[in-house]
Protein backbone atom coordinates (compact mmCIF):
# COMPACT_ATOMS: atom_id res chain seq x y z
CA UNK A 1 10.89 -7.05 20.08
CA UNK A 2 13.98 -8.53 21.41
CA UNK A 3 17.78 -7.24 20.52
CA UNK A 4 18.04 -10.56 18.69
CA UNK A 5 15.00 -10.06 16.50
CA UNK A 6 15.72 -6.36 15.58
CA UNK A 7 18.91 -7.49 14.61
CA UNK A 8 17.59 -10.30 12.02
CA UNK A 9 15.39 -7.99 10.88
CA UNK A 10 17.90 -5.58 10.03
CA UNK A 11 19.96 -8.18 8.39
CA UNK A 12 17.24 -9.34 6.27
CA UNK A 13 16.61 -5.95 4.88
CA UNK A 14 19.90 -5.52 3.43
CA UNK A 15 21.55 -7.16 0.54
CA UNK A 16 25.11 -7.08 0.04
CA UNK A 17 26.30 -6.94 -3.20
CA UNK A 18 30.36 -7.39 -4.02
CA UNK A 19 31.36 -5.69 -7.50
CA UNK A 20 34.98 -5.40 -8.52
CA UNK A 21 36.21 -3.65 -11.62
CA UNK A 22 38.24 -6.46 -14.35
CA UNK A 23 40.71 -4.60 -15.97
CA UNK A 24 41.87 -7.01 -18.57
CA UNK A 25 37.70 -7.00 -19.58
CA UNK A 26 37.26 -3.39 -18.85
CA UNK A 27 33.79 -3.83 -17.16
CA UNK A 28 32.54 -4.34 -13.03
CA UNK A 29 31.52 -7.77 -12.01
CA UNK A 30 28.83 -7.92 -9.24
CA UNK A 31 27.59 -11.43 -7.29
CA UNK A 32 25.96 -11.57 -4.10
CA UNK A 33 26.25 -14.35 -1.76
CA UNK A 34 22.85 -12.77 -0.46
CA UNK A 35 21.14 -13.16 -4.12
CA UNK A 36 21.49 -16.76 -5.18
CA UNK A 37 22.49 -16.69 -9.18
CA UNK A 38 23.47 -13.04 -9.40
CA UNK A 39 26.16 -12.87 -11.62
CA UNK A 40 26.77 -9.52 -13.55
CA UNK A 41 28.63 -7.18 -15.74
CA UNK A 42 28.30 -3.43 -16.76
CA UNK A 43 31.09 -1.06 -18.28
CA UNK A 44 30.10 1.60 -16.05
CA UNK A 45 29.24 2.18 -12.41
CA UNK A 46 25.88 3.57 -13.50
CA UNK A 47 25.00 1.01 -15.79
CA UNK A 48 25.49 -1.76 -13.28
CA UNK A 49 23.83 0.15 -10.57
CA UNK A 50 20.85 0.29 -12.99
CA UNK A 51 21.26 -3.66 -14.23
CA UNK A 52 21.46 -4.48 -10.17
CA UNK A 53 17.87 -2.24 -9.49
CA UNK A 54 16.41 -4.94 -12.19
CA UNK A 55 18.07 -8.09 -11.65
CA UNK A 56 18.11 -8.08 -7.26
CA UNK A 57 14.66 -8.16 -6.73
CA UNK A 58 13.29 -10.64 -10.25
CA UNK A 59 16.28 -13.11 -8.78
CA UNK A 60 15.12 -13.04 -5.21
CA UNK A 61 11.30 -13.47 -6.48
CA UNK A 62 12.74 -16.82 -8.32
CA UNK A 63 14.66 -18.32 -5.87
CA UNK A 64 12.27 -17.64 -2.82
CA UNK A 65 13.04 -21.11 -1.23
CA UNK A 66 16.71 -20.94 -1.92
CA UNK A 67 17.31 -17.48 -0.84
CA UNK A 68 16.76 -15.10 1.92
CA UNK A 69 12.87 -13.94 2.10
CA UNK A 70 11.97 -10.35 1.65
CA UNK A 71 9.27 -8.56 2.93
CA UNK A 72 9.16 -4.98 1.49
CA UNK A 73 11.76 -2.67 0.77
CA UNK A 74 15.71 -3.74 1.43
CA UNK A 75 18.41 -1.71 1.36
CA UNK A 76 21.37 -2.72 -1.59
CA UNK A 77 24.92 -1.93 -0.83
CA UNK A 78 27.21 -2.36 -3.17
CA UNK A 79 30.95 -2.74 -1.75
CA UNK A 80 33.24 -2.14 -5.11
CA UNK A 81 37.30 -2.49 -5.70
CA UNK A 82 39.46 -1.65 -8.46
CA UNK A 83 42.53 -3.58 -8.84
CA UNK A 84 45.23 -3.03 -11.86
CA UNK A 85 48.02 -4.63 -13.17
């Protein structure tokens, strides 16, 4: 396999997910530029890790043309910031 072609692979099995705490709604916000209609909120970092585990994978089975395909397992990172007033 080529250095190019490990490197889309590699690509393709992650999903990047960008949650930021709202402090005037007191809950995180995820979306994903990787997961076409992901829009979410949880009060806590464990209930929004669990809501992701759902939602990530039933989104990217809908949107199969629109979005990035996935063959087996990816890996989810979730890149978080908490900004106050």
């Amino acid at each position: 396999m080529l250095a190019a072609e490990q490197e889309q692979t590699l690509q393709q099995s992650r999903i990047i997910v960008d949650a930021m705490w709202d402090d005037e709604a007191g809950v995180f916000v995820a979306t994903s530029s990787d997961v076409p209609g992901l829009v979410t909120e949880a009060d806590t970092w464990e209930h929004l890790q669990s809501k992701l585990a759902i939602l990530v994978p039933e989104l990217l089975e809908l949107n199969r043309g629109d979005g990035p395909a996935l063959d087996g397992e990816a890996e989810l990172i979730v890149l978080s910031e908490q900004r106050s007033k």
